[in-house]
N, C-alpha and C. Protein backbone atom coordinates (compact mmCIF):
# COMPACT_ATOMS: atom_id res chain seq x y z
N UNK A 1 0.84 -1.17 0.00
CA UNK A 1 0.00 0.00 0.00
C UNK A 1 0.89 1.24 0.00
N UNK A 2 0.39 2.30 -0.79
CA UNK A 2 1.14 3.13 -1.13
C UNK A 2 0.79 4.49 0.05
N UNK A 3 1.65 5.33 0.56
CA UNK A 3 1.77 6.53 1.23
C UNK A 3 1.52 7.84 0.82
N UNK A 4 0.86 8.92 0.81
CA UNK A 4 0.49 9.89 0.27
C UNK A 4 1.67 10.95 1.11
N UNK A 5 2.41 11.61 0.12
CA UNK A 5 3.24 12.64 0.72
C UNK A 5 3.06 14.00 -0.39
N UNK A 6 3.50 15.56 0.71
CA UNK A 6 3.01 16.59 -0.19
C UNK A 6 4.20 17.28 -0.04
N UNK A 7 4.76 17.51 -1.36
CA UNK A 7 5.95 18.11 -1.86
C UNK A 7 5.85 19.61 -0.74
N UNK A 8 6.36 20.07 -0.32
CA UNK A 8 6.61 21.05 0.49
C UNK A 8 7.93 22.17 -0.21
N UNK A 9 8.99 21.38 -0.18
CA UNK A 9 10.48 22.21 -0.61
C UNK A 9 10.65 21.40 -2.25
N UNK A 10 12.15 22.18 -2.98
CA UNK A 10 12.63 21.38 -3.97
C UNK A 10 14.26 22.49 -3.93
N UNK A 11 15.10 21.40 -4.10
CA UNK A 11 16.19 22.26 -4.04
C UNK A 11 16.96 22.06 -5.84
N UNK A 12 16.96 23.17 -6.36
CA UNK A 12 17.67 22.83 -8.40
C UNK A 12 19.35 23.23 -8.15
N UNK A 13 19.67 22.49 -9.17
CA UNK A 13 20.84 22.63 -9.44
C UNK A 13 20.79 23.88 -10.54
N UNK A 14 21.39 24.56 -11.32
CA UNK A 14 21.92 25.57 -11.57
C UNK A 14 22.27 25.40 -13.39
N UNK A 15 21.71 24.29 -13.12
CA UNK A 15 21.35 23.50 -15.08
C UNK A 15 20.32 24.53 -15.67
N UNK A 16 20.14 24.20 -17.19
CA UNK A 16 18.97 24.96 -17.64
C UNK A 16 18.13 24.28 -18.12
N UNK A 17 18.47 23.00 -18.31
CA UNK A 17 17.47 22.07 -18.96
C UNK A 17 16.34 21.77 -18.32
N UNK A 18 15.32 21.54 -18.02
CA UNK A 18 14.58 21.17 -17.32
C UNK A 18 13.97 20.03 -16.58
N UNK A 19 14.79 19.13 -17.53
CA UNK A 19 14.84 17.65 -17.01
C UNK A 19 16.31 17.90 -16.26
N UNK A 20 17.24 18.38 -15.57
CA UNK A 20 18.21 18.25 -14.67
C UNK A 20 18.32 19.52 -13.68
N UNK A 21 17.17 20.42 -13.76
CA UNK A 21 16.97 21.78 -12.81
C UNK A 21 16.54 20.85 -11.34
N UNK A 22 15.64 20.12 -11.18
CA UNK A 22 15.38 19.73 -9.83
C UNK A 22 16.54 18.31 -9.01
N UNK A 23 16.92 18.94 -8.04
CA UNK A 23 17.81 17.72 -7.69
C UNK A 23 17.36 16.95 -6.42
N UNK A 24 16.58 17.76 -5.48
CA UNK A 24 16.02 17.25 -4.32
C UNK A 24 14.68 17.80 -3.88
N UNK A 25 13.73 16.20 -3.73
CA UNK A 25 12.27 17.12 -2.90
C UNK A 25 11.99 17.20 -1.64
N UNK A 26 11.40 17.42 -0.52
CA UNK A 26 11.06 17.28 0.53
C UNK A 26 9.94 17.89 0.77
N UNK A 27 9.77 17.55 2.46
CA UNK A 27 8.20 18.11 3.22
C UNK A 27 8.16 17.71 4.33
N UNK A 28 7.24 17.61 5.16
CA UNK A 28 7.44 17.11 5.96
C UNK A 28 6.07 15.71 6.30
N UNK A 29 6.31 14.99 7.26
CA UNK A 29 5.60 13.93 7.44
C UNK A 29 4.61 14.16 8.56
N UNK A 30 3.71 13.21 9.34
CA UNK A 30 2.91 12.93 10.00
C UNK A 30 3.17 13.54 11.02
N UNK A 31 4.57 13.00 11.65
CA UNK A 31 5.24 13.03 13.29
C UNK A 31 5.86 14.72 13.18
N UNK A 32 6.24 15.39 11.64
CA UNK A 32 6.47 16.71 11.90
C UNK A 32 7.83 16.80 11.78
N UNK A 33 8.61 15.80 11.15
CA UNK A 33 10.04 16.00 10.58
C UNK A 33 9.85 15.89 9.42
N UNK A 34 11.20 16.42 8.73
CA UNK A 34 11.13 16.81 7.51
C UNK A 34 11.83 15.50 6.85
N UNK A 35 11.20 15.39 5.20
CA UNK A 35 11.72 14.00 4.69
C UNK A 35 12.30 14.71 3.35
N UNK A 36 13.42 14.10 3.44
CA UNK A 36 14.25 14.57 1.66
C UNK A 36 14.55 13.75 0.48
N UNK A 37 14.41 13.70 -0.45
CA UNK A 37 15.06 12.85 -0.86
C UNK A 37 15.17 13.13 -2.70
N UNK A 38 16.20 12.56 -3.29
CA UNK A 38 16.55 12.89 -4.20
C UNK A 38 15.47 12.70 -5.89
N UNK A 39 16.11 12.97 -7.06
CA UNK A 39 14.51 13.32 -7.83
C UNK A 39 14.69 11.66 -8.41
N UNK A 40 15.73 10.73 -8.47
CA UNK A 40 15.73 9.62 -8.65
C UNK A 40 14.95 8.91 -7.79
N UNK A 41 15.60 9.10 -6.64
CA UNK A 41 14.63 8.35 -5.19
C UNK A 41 13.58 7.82 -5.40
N UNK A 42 12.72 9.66 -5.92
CA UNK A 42 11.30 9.84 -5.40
C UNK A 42 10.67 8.77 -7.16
N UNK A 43 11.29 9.04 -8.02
CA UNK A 43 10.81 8.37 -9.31
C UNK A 43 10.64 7.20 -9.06
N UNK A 44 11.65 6.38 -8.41
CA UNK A 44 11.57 5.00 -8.20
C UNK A 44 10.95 4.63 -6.74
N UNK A 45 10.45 5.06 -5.95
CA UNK A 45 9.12 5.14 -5.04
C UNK A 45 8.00 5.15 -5.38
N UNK A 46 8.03 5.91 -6.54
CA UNK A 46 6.73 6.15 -6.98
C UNK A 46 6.45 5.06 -8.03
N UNK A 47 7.05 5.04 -9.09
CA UNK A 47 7.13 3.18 -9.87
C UNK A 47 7.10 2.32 -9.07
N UNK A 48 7.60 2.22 -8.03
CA UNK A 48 7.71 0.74 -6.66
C UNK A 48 6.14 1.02 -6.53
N UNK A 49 5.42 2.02 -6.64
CA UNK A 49 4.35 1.79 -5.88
C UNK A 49 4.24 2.24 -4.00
N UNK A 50 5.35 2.55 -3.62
CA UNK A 50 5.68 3.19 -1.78
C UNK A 50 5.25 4.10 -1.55
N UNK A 51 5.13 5.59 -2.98
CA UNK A 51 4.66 7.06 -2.38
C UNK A 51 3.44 7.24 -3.57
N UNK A 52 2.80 8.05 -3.62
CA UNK A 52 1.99 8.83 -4.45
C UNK A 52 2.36 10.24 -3.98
């Protein structure tokens, strides 16, 4: 079963292309810490089926 998380931050690298401007997303979770993680990460979380 998959987890619902809401993009909050995004940190870009300094590229112009637009497929390599975003390098990291985050937000925060349930308990109120913040979760990060990279734009590969989150692609293959989301294909696994773990986040929406």
């Amino acid at each position: 079963m998959s987890s619902r998380h809401e993009i909050k931050c995004i940190n870009k690298t300094n590229r112009t292309s637009a497929h390599e401007r975003i390098e990291r997303i985050g937000g925060m979770n349930g308990t109120g810490t913040w979760w990060s993680l990279t734009q590969q990460e989150a692609i293959a979380g989301i294909e696994e089926g773990r986040w929406e």
